[in-house]
Protein backbone atom coordinates (compact mmCIF):
# COMPACT_ATOMS: atom_id res chain seq x y z
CA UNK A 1 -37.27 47.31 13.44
CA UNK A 2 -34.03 48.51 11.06
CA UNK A 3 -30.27 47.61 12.09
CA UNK A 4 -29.87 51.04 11.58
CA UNK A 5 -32.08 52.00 14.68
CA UNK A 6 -30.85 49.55 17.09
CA UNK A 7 -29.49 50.62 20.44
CA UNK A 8 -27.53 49.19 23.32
CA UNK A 9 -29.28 49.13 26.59
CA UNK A 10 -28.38 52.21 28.97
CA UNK A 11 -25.75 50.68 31.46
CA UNK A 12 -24.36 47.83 28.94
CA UNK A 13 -21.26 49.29 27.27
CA UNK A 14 -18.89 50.90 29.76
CA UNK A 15 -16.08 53.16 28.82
CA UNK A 16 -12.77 51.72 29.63
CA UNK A 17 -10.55 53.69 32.28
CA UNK A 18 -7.35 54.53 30.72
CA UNK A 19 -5.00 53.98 33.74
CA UNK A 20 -2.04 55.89 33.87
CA UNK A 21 -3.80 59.19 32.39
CA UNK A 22 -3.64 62.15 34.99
CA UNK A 23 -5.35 65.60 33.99
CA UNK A 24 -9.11 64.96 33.11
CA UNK A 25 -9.53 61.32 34.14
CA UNK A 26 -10.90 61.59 37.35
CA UNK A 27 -8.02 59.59 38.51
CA UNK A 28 -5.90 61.82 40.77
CA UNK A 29 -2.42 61.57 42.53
CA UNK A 30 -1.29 57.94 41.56
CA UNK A 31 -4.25 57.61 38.14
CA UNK A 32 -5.45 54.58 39.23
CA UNK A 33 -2.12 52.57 39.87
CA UNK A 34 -2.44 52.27 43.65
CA UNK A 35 0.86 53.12 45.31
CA UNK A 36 4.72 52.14 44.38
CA UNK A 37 5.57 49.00 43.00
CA UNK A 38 6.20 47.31 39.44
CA UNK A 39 3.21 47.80 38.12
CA UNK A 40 3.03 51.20 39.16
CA UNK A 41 5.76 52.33 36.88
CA UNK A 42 5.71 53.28 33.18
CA UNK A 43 6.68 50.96 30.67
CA UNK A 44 5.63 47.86 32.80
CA UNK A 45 4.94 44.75 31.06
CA UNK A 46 4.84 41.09 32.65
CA UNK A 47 7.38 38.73 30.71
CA UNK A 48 5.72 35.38 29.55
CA UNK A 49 5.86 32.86 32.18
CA UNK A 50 6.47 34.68 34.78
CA UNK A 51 4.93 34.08 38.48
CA UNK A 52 5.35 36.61 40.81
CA UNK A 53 9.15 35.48 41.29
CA UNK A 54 8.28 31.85 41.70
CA UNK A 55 10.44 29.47 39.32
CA UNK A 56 8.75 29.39 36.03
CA UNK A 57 6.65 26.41 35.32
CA UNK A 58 8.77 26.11 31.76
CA UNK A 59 12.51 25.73 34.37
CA UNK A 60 10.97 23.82 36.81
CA UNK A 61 10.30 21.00 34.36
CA UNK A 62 12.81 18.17 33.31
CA UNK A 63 14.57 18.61 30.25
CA UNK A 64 16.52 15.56 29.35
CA UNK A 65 16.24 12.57 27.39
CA UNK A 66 16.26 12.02 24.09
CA UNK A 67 13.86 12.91 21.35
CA UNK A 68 13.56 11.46 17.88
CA UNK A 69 11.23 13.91 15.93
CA UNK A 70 13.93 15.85 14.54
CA UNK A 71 14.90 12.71 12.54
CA UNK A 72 11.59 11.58 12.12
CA UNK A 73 10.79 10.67 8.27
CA UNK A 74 8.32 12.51 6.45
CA UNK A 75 6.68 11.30 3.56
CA UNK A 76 4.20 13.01 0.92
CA UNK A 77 1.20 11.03 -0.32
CA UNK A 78 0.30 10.18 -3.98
CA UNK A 79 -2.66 7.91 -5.23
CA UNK A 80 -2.75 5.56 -7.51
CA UNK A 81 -5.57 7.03 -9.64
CA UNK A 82 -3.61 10.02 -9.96
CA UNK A 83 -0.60 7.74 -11.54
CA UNK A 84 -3.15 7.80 -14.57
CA UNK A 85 -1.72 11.41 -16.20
CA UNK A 86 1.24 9.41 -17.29
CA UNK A 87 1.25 7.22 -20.42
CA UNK A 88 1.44 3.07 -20.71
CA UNK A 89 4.77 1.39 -20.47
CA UNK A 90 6.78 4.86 -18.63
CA UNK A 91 9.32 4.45 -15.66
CA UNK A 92 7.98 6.99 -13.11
CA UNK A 93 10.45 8.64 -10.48
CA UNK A 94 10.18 11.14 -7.40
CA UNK A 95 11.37 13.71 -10.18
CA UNK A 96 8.82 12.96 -12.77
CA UNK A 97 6.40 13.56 -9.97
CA UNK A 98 7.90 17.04 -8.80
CA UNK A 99 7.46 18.33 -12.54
CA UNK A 100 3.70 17.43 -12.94
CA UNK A 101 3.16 19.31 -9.89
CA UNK A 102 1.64 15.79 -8.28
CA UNK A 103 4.16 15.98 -5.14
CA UNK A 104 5.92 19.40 -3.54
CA UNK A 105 8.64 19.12 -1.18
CA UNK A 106 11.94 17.50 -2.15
CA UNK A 107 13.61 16.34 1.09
CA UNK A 108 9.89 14.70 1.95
CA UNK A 109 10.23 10.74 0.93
CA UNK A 110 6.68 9.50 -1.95
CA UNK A 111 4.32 6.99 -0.55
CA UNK A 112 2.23 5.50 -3.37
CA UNK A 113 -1.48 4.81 -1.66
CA UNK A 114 -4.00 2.71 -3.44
CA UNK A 115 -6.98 5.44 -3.63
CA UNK A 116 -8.31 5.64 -7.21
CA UNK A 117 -8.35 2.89 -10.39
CA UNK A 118 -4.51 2.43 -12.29
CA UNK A 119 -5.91 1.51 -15.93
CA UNK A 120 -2.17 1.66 -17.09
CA UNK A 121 1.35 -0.79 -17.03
CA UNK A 122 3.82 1.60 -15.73
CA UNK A 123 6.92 0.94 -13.06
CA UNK A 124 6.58 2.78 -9.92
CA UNK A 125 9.55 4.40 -8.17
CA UNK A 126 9.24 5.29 -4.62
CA UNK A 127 9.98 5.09 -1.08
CA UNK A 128 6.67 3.33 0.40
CA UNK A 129 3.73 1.62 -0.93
CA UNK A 130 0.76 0.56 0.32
CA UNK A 131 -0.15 -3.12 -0.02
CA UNK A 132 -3.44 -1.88 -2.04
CA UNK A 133 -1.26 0.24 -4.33
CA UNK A 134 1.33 -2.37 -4.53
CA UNK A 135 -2.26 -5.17 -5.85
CA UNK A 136 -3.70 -2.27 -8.27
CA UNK A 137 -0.03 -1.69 -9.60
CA UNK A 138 0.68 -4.94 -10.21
CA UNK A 139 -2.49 -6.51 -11.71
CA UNK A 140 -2.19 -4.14 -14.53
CA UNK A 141 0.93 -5.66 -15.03
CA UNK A 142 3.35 -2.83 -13.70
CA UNK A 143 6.01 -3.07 -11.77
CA UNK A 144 6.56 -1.72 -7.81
CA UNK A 145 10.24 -0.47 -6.90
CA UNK A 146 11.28 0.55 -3.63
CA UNK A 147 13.85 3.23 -3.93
């Protein structure tokens, strides 16, 4: 047996009736629409949501209160072992980060995690730290600062 010589079974792909189509279908007078009605005109198409003229599920539902995720804040992860690119003794900042390409968005606030080995003394700038970052930082005799 080839894929190329494969065939269906007789009876297991059916052609799709085209509603709506008059001449030729086999679908006289009202082409398979059944009589009047919404549906039976052209250019029908259900909105989203909707239920037969019932209230919507989405306006039936309270909508109050207050909700904090639009202030929520977002920070971008860095390791520790990737604080190794930068040489013994340097100050580095959110903006030293952005130009090696280690962290992306600006309005996102750095969180320093302690994945990885720190063989250098540098001082840390950043919003967060992990206490295992802040341990790995600090017993190579760098410094932590909390923007």
């Amino acid at each position: 047996m080839k894929l190329n010589s494969i065939q269906q079974p007789t009876g297991a792909v059916k052609k799709r009736s085209r509603v709506g189509r008059g001449v030729g279908s086999g679908l006289g007078k009202t082409s398979g629409k059944g009589h009047k009605g919404q549906k039976a005109r052209s250019g029908y198409s259900r909105k989203a949501g909707f239920e037969g003229g019932q209230l919507m599920l989405f306006r039936r539902l309270p909508k109050r209160g207050f909700t904090n995720a639009p202030f929520k804040v977002k920070y971008e992860a860095i390791n520790v072992g990737d604080l190794n690119n930068f040489e013994n003794g340097v100050e580095v900042t959110p903006e030293m980060l952005r130009e090696m390409g280690l962290v992306r968005r600006k309005k996102y606030g750095i969180k320093v995690l302690g994945y990885g080995e720190l063989t250098k003394k540098i001082t840390v700038k950043a919003n967060k730290f992990s206490k295992t970052a802040i341990e790995k930082i600090e017993s190579n005799g760098g410094k932590v600062e909390v923007i």
